[in-house]
N, C-alpha and C. Protein backbone atom coordinates (compact mmCIF):
# COMPACT_ATOMS: atom_id res chain seq x y z
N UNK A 1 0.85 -1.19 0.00
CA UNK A 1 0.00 0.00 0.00
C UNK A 1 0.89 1.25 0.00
N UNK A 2 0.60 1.99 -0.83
CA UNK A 2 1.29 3.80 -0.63
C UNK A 2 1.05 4.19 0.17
N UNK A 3 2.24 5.12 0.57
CA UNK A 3 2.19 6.19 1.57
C UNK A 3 1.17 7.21 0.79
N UNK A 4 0.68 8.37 1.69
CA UNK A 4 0.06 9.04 1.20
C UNK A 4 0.10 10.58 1.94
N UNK A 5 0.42 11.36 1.87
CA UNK A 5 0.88 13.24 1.94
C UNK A 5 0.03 13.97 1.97
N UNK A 6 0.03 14.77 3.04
CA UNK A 6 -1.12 15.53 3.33
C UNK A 6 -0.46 17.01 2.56
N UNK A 7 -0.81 17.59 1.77
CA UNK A 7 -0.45 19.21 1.62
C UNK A 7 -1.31 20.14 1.76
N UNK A 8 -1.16 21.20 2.93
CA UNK A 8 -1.80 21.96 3.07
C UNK A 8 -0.75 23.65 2.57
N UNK A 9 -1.97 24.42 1.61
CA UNK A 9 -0.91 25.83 1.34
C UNK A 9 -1.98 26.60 1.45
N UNK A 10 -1.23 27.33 2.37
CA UNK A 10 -2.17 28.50 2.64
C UNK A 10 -1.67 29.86 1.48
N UNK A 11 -2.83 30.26 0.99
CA UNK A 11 -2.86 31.23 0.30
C UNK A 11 -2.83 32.97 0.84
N UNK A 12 -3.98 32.75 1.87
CA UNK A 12 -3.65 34.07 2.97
C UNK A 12 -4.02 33.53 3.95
N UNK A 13 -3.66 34.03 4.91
CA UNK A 13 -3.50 34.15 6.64
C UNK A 13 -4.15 35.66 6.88
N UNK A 14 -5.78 35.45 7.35
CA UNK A 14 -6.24 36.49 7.70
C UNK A 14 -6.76 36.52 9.33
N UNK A 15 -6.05 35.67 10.31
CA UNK A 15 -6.39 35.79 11.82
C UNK A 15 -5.34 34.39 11.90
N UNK A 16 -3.94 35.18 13.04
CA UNK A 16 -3.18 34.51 13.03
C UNK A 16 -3.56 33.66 14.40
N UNK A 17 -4.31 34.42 15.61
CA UNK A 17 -4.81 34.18 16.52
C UNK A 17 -5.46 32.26 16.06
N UNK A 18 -6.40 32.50 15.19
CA UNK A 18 -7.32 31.53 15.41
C UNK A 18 -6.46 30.48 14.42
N UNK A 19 -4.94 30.59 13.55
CA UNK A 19 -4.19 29.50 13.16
C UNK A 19 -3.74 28.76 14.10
N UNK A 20 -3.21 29.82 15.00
CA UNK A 20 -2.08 29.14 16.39
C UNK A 20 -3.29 28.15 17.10
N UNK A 21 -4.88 28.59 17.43
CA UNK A 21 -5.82 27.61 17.85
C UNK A 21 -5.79 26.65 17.53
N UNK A 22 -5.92 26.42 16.16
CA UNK A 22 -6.17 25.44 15.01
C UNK A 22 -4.43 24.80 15.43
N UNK A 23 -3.65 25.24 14.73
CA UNK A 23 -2.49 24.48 14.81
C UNK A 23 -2.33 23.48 16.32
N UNK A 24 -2.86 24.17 17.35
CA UNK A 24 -2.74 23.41 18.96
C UNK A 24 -3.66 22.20 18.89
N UNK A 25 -4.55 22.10 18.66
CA UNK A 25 -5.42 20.74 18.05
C UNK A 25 -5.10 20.43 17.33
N UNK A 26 -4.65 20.66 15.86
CA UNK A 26 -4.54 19.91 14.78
C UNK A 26 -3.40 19.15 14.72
N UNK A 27 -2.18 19.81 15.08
CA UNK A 27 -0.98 18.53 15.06
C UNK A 27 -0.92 17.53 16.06
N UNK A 28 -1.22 17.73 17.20
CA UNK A 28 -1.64 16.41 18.32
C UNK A 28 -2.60 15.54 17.36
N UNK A 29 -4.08 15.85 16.93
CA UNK A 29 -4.97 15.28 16.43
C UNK A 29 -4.70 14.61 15.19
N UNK A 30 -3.57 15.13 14.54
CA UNK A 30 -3.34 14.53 13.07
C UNK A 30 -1.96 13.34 13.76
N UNK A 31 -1.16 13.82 14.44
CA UNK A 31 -0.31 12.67 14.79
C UNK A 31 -1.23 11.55 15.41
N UNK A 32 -1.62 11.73 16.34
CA UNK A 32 -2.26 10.66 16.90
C UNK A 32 -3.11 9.73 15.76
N UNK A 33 -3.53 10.31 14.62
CA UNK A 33 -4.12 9.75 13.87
C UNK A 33 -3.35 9.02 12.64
N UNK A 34 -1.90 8.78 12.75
CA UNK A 34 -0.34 8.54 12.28
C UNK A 34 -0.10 9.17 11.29
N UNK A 35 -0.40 10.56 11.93
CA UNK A 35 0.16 11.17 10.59
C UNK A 35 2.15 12.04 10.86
N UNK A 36 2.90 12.08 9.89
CA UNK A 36 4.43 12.68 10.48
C UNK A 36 4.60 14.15 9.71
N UNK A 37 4.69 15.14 10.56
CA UNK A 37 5.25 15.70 10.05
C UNK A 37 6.51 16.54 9.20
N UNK A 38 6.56 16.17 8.06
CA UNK A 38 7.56 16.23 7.45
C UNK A 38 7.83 17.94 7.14
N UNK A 39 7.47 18.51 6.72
CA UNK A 39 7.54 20.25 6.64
C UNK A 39 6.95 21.11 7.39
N UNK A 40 6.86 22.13 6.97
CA UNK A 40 6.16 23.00 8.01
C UNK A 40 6.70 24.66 7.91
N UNK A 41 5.96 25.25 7.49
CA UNK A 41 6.82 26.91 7.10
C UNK A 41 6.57 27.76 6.44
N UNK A 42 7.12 28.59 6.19
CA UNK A 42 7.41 29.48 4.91
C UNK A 42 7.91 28.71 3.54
N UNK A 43 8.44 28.74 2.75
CA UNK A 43 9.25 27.69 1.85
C UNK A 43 10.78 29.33 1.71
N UNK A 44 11.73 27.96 1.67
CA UNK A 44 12.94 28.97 1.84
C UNK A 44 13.03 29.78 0.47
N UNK A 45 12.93 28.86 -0.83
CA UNK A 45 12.42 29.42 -2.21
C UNK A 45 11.18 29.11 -3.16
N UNK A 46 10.86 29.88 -3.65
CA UNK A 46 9.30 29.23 -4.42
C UNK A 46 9.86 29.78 -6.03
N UNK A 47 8.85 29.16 -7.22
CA UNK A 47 9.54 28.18 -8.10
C UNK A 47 8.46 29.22 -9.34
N UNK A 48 8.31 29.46 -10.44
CA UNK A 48 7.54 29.06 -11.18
C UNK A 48 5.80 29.69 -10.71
N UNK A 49 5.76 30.40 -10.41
CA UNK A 49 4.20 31.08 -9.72
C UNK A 49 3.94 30.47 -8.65
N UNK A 50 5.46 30.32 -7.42
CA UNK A 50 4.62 29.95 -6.70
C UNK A 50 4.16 30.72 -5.51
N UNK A 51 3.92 30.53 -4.57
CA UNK A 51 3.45 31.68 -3.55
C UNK A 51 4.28 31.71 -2.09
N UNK A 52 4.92 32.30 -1.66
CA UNK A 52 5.86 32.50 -0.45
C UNK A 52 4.94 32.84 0.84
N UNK A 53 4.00 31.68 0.95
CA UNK A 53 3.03 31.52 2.76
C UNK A 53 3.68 29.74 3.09
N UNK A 54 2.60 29.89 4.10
CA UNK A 54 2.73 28.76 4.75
C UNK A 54 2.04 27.27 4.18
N UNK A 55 3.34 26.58 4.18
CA UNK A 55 3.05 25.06 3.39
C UNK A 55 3.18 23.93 4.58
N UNK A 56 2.30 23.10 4.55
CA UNK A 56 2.44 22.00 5.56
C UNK A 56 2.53 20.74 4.95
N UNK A 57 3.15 19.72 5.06
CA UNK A 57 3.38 18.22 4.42
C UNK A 57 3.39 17.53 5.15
N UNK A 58 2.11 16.58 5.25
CA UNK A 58 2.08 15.27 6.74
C UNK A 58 1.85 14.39 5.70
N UNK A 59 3.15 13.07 6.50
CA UNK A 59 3.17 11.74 5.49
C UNK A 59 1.85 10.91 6.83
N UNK A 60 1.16 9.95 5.74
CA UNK A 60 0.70 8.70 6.48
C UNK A 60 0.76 7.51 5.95
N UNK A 61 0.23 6.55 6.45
CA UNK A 61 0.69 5.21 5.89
C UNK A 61 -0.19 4.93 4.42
N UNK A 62 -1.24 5.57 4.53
CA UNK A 62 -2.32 5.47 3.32
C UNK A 62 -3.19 6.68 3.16
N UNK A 63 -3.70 6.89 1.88
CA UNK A 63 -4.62 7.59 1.81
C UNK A 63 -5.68 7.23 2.44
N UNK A 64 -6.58 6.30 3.03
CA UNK A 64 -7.46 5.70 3.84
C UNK A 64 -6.61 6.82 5.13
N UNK A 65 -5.51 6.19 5.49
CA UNK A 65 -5.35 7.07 6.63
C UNK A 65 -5.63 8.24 7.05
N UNK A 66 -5.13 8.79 5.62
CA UNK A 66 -5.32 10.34 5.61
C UNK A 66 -6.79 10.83 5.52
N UNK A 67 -7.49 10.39 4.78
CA UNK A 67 -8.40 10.72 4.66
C UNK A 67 -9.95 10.63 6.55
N UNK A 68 -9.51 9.68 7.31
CA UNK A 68 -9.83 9.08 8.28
C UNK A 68 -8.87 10.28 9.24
N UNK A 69 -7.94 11.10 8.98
CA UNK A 69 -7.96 11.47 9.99
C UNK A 69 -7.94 12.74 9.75
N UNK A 70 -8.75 13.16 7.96
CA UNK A 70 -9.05 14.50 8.30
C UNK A 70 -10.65 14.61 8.73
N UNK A 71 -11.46 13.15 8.67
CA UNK A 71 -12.59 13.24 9.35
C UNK A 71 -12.84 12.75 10.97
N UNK A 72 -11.09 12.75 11.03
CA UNK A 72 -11.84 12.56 12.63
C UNK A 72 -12.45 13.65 13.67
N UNK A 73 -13.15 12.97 15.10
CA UNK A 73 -13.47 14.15 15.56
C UNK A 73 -12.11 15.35 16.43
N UNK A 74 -10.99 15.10 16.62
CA UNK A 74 -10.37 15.73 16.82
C UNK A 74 -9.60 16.97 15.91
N UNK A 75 -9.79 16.34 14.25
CA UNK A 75 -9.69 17.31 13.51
C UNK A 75 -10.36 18.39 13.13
N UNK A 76 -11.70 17.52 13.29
CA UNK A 76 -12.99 18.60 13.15
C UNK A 76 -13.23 19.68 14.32
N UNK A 77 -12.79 19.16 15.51
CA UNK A 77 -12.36 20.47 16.81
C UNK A 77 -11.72 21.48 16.31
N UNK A 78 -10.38 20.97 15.40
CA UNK A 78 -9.50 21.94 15.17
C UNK A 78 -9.76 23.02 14.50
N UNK A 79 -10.72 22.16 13.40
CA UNK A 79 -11.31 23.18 12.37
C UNK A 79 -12.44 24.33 12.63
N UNK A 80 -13.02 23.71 13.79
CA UNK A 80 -13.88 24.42 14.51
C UNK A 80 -13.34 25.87 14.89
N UNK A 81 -12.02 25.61 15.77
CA UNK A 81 -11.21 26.43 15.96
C UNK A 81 -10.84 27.32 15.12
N UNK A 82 -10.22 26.96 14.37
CA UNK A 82 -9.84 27.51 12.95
C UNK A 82 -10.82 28.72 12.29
N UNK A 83 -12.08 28.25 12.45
CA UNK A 83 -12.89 29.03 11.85
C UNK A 83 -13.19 28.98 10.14
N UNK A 84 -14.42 29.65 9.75
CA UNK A 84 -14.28 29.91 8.35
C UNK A 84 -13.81 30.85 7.43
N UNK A 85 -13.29 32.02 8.32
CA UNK A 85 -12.07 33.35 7.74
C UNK A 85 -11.25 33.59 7.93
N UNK A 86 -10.54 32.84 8.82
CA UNK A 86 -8.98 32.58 9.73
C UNK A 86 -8.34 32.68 8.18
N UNK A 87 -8.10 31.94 7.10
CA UNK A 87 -6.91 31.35 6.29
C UNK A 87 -8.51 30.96 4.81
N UNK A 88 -7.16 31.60 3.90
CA UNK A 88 -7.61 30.76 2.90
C UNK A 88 -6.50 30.14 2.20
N UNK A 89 -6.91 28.43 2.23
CA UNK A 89 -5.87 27.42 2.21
C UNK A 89 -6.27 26.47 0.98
N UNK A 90 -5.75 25.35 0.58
CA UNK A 90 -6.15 24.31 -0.02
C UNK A 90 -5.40 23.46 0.41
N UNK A 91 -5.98 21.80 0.76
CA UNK A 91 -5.72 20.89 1.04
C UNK A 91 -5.43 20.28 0.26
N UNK A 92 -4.76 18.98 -0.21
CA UNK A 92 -4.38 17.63 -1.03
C UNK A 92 -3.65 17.00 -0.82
N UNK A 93 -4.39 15.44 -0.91
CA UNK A 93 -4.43 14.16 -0.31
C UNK A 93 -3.95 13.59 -1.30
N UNK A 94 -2.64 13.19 -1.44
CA UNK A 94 -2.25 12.79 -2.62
C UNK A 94 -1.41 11.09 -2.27
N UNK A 95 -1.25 9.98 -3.32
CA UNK A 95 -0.70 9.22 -2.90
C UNK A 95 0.56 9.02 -3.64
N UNK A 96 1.81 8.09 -2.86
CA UNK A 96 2.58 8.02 -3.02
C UNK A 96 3.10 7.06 -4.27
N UNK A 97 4.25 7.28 -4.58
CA UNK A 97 4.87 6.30 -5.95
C UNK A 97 4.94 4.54 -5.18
C-alpha cells in the first residue's frame, strides 16, 4: 500500500490568533491519527508562480489514513477552531509512488 501526503498551502493568513488555535489541536490530532510531520513553514524558495506563505506536508501510511484522519473528531475540533475566515488554504491528499 502507498504512503500518502497531506499538503496543506495557505494562500492568505487572515487571523493569526485563530491558526495558532487550530495548529494546537490539529498537530496532536493529526499525529495521533499517524500522521508525520515532514515540513512545516514558509518555503525557503518558491519556483515558477509559486506563492511564499505557509506550506504544511504530513506523510501517512495510506490515503485511507489520511483521509480518516481528516474526518476525525479531533480534527474537526480543530477546524472548529480555525474558523471559516482565519486562512484561505487548499488541502491535497495525494498518494505516493
Amino acid at each position: 500500500m502507498a504512503k500518502a501526503y497531506w499538503i496543506s498551502a495557505y494562500r492568505e493568513i487572515k487571523d493569526n490568533d485563530a491558526l495558532a488555535a487550530y495548529a494546537k489541536l490539529a498537530g496532536p490530532s493529526l499525529a495521533a491519527a499517524g500522521g508525520t510531520f515532514l515540513a512545516r513553514g514558509v518555503p525557503g524558495a518558491v519556483k515558477e508562480n509559486g506563492v511564499q506563505l505557509r506550506t504544511v506536508l504530513i506523510e501517512f501510511a495510506s490515503l485511507e489514513a489520511a483521509l480518516a484522519a481528516y474526518d476525525s473528531p479531533g480534527y474537526k475540533e480543530a477546524l472548529a477552531a480555525l474558523g471559516s475566515n482565519a486562512v484561505v488554504r487548499d488541502i491535497r491528499l495525494i498518494e505516493g509512488l
